[in-house]
N, C-alpha and C. Protein backbone atom coordinates (compact mmCIF):
# COMPACT_ATOMS: atom_id res chain seq x y z
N UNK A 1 13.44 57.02 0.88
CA UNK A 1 13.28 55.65 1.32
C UNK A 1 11.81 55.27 1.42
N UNK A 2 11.04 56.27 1.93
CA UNK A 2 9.92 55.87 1.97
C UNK A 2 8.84 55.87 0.74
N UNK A 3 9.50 56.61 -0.34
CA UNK A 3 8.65 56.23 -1.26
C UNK A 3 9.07 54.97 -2.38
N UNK A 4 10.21 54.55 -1.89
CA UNK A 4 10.84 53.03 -2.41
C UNK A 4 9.97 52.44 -1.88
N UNK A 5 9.19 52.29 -0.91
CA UNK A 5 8.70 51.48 -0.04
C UNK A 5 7.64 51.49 -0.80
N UNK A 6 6.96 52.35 -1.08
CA UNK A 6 5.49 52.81 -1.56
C UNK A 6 5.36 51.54 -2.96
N UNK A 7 6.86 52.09 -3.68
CA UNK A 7 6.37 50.90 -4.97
C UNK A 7 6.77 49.87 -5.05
N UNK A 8 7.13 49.39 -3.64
CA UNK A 8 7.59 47.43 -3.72
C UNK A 8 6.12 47.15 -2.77
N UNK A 9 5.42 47.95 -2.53
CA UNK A 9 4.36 46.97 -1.69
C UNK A 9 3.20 46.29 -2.68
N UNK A 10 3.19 47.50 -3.53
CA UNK A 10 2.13 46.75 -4.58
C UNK A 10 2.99 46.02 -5.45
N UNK A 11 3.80 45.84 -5.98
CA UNK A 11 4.34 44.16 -6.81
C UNK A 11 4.53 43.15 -5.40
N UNK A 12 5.08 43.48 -4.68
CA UNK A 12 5.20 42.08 -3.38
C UNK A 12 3.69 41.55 -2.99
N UNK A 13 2.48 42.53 -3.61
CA UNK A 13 1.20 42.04 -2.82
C UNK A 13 1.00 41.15 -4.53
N UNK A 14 1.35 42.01 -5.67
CA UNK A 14 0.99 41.19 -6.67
C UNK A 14 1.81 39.97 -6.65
N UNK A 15 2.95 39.71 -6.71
CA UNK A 15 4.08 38.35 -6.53
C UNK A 15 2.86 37.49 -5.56
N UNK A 16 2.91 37.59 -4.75
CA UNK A 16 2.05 37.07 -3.54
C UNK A 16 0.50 36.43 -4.21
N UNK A 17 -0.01 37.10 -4.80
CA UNK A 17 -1.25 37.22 -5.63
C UNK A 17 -0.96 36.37 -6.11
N UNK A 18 -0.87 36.04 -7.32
CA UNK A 18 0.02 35.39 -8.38
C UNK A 18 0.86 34.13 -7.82
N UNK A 19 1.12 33.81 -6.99
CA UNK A 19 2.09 32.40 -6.15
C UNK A 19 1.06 32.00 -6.02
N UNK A 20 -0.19 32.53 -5.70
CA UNK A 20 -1.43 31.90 -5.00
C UNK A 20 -1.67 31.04 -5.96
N UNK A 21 -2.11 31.36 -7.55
CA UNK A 21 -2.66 30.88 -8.60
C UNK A 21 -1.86 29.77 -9.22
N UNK A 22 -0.69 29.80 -8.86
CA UNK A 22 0.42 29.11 -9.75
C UNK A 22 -0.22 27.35 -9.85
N UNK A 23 -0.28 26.87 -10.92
CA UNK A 23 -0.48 25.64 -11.10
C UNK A 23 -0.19 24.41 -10.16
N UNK A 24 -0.76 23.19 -9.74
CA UNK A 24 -0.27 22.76 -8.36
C UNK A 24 -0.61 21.36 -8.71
N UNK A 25 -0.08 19.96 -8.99
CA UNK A 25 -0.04 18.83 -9.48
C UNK A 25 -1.80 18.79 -9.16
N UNK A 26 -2.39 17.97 -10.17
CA UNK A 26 -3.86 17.41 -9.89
C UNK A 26 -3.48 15.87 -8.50
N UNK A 27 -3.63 15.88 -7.63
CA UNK A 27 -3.37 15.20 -6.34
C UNK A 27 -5.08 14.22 -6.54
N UNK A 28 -5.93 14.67 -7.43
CA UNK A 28 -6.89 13.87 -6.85
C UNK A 28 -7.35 12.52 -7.65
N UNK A 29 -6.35 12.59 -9.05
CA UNK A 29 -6.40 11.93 -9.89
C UNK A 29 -4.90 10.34 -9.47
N UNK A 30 -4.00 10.48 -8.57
CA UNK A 30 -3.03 10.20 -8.30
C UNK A 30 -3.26 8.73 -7.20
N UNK A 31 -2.85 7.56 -7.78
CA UNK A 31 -2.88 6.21 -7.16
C UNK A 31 -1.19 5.36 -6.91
N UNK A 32 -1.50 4.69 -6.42
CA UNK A 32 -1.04 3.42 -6.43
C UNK A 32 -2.08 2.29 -6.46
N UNK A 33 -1.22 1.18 -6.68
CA UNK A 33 -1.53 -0.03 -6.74
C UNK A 33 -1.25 -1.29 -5.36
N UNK A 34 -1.79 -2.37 -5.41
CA UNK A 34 -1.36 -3.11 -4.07
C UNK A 34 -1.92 -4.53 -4.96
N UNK A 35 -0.82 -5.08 -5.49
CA UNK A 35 -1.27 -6.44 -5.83
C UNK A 35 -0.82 -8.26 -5.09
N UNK A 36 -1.86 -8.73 -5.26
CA UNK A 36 -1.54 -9.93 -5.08
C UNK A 36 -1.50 -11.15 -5.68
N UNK A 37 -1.51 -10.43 -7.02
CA UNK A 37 -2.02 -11.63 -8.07
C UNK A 37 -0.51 -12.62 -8.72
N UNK A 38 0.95 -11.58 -8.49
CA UNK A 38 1.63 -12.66 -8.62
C UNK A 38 2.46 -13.85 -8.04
N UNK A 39 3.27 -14.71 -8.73
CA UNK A 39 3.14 -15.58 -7.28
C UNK A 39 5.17 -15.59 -6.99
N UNK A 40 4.50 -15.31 -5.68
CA UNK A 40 5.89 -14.59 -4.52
C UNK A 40 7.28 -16.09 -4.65
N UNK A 41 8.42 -15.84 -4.71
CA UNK A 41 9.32 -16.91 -4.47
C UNK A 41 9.05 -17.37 -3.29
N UNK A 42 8.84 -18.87 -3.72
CA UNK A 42 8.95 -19.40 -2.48
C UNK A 42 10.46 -20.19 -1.98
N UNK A 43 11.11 -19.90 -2.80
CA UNK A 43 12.08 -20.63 -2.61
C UNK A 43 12.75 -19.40 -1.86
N UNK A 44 12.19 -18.30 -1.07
CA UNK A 44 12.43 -17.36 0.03
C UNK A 44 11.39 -17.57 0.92
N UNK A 45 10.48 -18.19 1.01
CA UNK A 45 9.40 -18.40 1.83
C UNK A 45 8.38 -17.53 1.64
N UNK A 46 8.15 -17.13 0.61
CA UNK A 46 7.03 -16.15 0.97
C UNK A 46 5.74 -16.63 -0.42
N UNK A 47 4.68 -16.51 0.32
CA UNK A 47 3.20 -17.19 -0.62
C UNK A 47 2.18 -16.37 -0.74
N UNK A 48 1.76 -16.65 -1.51
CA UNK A 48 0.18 -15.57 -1.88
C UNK A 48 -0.84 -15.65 -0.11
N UNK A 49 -1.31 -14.81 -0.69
CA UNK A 49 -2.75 -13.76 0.05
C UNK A 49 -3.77 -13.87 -0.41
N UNK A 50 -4.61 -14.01 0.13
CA UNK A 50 -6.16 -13.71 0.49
C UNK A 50 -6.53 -12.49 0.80
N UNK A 51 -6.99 -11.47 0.26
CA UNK A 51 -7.25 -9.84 0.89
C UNK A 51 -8.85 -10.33 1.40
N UNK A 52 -9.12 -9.92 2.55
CA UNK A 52 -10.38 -10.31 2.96
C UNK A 52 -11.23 -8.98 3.22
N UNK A 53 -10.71 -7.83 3.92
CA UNK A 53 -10.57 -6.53 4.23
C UNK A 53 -9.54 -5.48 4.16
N UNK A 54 -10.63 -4.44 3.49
CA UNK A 54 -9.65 -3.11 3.61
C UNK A 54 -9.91 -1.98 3.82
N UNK A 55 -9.19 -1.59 4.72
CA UNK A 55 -9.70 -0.12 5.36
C UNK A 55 -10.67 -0.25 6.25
N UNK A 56 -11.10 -1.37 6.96
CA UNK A 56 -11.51 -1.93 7.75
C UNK A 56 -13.40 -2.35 7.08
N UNK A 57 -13.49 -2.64 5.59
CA UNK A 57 -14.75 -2.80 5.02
C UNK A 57 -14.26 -4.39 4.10
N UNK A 58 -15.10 -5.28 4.41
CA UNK A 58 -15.01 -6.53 3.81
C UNK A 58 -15.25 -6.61 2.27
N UNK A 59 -13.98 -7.08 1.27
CA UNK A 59 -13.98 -7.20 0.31
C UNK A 59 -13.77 -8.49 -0.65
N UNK A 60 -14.13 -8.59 -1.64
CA UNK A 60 -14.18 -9.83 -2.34
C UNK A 60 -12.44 -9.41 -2.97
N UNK A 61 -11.44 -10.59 -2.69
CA UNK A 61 -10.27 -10.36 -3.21
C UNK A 61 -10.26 -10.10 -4.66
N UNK A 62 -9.15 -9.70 -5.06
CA UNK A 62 -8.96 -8.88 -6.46
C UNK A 62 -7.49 -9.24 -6.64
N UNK A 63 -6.92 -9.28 -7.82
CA UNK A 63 -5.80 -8.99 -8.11
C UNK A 63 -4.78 -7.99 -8.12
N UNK A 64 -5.49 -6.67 -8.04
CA UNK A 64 -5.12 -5.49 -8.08
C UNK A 64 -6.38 -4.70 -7.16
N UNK A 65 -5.20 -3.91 -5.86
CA UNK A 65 -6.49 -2.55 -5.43
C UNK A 65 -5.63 -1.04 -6.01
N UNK A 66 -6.74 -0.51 -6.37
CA UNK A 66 -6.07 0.54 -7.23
C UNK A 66 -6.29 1.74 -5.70
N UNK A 67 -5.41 2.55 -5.22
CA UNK A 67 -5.84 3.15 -4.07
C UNK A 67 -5.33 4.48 -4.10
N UNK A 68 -5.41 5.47 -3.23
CA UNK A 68 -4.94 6.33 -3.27
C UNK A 68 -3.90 6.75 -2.40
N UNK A 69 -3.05 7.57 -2.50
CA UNK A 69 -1.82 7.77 -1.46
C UNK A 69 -2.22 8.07 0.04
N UNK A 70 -1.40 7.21 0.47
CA UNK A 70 -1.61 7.30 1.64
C UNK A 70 -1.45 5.74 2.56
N UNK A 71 -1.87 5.45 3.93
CA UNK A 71 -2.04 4.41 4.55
C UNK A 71 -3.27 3.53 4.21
N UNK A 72 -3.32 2.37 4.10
CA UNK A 72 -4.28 1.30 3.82
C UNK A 72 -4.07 0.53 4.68
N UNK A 73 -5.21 -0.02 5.33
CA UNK A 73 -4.53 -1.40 6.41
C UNK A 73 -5.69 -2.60 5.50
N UNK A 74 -4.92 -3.83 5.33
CA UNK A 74 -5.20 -4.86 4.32
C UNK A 74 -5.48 -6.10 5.44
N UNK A 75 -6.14 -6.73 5.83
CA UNK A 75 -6.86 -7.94 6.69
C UNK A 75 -6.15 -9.39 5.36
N UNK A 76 -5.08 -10.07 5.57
CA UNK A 76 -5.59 -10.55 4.77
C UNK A 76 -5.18 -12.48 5.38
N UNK A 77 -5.27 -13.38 4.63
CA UNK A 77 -5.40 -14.63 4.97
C UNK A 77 -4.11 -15.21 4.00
N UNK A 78 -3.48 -16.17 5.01
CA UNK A 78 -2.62 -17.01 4.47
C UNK A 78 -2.91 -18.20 3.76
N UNK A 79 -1.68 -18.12 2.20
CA UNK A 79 -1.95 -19.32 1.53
C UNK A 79 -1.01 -19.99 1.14
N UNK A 80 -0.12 -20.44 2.49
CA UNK A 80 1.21 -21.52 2.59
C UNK A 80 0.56 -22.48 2.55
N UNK A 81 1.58 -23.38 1.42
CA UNK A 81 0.88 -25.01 1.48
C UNK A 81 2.53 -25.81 1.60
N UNK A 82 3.27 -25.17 2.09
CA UNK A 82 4.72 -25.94 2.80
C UNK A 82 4.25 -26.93 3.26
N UNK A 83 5.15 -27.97 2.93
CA UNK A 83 4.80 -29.32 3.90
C UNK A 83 5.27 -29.70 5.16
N UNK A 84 6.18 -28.43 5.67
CA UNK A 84 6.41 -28.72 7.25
C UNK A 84 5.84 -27.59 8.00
N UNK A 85 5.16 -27.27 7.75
CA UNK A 85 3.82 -26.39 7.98
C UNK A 85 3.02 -27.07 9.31
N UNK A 86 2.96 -27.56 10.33
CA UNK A 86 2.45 -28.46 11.22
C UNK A 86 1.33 -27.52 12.32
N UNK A 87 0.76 -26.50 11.91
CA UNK A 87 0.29 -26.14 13.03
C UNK A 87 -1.54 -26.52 12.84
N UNK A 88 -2.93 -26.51 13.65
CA UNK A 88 -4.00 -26.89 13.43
C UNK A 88 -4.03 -26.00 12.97
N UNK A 89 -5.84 -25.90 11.84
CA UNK A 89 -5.85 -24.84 11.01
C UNK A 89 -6.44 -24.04 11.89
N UNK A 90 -6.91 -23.61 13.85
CA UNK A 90 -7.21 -22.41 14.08
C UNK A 90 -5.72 -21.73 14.13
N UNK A 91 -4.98 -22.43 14.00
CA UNK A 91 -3.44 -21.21 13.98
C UNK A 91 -3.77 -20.57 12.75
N UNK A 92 -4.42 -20.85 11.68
CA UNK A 92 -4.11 -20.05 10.44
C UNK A 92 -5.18 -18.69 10.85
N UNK A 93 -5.28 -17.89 10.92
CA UNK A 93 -6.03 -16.89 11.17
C UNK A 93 -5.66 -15.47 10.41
N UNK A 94 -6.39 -14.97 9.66
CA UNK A 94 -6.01 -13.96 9.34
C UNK A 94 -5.06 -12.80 9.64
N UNK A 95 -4.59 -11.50 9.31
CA UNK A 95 -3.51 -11.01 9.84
C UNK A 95 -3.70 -9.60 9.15
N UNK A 96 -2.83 -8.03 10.03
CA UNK A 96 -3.33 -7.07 9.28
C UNK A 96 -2.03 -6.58 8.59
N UNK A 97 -2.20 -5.87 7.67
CA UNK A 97 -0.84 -5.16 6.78
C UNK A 97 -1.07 -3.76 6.43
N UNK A 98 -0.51 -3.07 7.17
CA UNK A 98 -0.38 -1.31 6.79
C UNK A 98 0.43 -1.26 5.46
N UNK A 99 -0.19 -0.66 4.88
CA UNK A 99 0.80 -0.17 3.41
C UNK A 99 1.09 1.08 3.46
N UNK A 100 1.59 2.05 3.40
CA UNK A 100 1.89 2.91 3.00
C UNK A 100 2.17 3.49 1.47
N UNK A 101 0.99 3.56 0.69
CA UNK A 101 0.82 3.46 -0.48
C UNK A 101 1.48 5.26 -1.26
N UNK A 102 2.49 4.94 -2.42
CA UNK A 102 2.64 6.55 -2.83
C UNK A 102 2.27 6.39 -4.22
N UNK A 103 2.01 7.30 -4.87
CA UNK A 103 1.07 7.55 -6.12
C UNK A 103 2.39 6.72 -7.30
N UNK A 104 2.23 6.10 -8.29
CA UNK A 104 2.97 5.55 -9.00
C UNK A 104 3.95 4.14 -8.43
N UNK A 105 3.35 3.41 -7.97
CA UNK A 105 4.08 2.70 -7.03
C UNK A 105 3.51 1.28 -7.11
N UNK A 106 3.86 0.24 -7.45
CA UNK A 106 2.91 -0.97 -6.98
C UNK A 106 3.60 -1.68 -5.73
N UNK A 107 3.15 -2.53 -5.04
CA UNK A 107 3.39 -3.18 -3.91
C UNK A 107 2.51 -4.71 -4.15
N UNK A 108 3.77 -5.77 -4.05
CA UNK A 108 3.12 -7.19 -4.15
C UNK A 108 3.46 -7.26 -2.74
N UNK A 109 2.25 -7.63 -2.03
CA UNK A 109 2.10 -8.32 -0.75
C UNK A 109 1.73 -9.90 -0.47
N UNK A 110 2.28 -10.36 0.47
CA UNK A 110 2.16 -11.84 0.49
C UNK A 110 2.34 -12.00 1.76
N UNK A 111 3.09 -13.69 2.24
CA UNK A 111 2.85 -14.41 3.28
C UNK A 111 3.94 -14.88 3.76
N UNK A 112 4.89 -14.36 4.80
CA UNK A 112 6.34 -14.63 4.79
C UNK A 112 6.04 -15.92 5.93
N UNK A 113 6.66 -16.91 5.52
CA UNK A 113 6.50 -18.12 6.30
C UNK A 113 8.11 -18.21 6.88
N UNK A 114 7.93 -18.49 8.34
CA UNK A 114 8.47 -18.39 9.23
C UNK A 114 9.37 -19.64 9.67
N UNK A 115 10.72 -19.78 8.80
CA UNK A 115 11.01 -21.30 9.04
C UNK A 115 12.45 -21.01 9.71
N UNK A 116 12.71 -20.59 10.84
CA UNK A 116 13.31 -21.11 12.17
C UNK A 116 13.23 -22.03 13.03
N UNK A 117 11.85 -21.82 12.97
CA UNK A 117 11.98 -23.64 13.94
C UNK A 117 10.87 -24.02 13.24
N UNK A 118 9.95 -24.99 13.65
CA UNK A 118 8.96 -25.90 13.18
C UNK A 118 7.88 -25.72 14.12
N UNK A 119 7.05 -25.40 13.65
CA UNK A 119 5.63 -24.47 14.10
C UNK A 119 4.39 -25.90 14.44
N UNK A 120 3.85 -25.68 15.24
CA UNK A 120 3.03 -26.69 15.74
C UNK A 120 1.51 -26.12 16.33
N UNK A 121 0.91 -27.29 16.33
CA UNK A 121 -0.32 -26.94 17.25
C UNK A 121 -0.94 -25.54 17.10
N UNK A 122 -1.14 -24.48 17.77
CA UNK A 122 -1.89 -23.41 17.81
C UNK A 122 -1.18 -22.01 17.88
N UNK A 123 0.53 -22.45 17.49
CA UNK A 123 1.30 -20.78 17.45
C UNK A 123 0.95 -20.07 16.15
N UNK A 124 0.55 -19.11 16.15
CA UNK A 124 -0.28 -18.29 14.80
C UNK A 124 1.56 -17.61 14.56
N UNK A 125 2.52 -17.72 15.09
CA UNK A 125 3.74 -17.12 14.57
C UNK A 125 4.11 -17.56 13.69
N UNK A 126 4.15 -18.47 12.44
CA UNK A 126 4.52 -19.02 12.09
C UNK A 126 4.51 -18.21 10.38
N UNK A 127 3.83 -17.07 10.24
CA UNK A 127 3.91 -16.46 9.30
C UNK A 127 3.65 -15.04 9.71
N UNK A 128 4.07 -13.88 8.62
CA UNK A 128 3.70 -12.70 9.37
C UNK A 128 3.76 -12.33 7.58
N UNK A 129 2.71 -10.91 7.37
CA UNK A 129 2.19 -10.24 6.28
C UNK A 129 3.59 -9.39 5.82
N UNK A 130 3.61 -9.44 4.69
CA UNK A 130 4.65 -8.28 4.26
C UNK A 130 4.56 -7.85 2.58
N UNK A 131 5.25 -6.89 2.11
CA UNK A 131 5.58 -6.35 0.83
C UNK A 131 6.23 -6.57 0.41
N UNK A 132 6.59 -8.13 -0.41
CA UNK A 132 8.07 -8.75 -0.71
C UNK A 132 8.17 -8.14 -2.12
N UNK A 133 7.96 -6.89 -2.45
CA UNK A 133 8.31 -6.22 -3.88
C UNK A 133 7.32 -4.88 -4.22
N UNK A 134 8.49 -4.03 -4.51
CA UNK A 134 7.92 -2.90 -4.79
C UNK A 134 8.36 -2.11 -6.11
N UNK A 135 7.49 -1.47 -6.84
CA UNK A 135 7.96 -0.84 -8.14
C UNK A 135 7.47 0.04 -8.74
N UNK A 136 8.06 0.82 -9.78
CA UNK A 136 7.19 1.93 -10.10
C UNK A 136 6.14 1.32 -11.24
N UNK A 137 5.42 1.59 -11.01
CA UNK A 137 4.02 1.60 -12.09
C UNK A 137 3.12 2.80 -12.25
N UNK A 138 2.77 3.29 -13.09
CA UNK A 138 2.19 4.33 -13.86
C UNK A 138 0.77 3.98 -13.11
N UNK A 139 0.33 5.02 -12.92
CA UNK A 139 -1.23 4.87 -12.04
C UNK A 139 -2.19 6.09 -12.22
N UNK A 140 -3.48 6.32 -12.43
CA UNK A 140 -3.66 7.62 -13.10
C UNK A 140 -5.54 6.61 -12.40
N UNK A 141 -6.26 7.64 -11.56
CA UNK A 141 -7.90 7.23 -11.72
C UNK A 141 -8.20 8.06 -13.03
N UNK A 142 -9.16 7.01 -13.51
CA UNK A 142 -9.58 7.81 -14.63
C UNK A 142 -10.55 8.96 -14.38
N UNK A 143 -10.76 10.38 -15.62
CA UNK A 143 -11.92 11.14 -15.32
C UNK A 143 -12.80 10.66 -15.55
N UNK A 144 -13.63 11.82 -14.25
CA UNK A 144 -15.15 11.80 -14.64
C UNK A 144 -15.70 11.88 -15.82
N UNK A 145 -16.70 11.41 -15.95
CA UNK A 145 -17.58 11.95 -17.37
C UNK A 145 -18.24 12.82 -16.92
């Protein structure tokens, strides 16, 4: 018995060895997407975005953020032009959106307008941020040179 023992320790240390090396997806090349460039049904209430900030660093909006997996929080500004829309424009105030971004994935985010009752004066409730569409899309950062 004990010299059974003797010749499974060196293949179980090599197996072991060898698991170490085994090939392991490239993770650093791997995105998603977060767009806002198309335009959301409104005939569900929901309207384009303004991305103002992300990841808490001020950005010039884009059509596409190409990002990496993981959480993103998106600052962004409403662009409902409903005509029973009644509130002053300090109700319009910007708003934040966690994404939860996974590699191959796009996410259209927009502006879900809030029509239960009829919004007035200074209630900022009247819309709230969301991901009205999600899909697979091919996403790859390119290499270095």
């Amino acid at each position: 018995m004990v010299a059974g023992t003797k010749r499974v320790a060196p293949l179980a240390a090599l197996v072991i060895l060898l698991s170490g090396c085994a090939t392991q997806p490239d993770l650093a090349n791997q995105c998603g997407i977060v767009s806002t460039f198309s335009e959301p049904n409104h005939q569900a209430d929901i309207y384009r975005v303004v991305v103002t900030h992300l990841d808490g660093k001020p950005v010039i909006s884009q059509p596409n953020y190409r990002l990496t997996p993981g959480l993103h929080t998106f600052v962004v500004a409403e662009l409902i032009d409903a005509p029973s829309l009644k509130v002053k424009l300090s109700a319009r105030t910007p708003k934040e959106l966690t994404v939860n971004v996974s590699s191959n994935q796009r996410y259209h985010i927009g502006a879900k307008f809030n029509v239960d009752k009829v919004y007035r004066g200074n209630d900022k409730g009247f819309w709230q941020p969301e991901v009205w569409q999600q899909e697979a899309y091919e996403c790859e950062y390119p290499e270095p040179l």
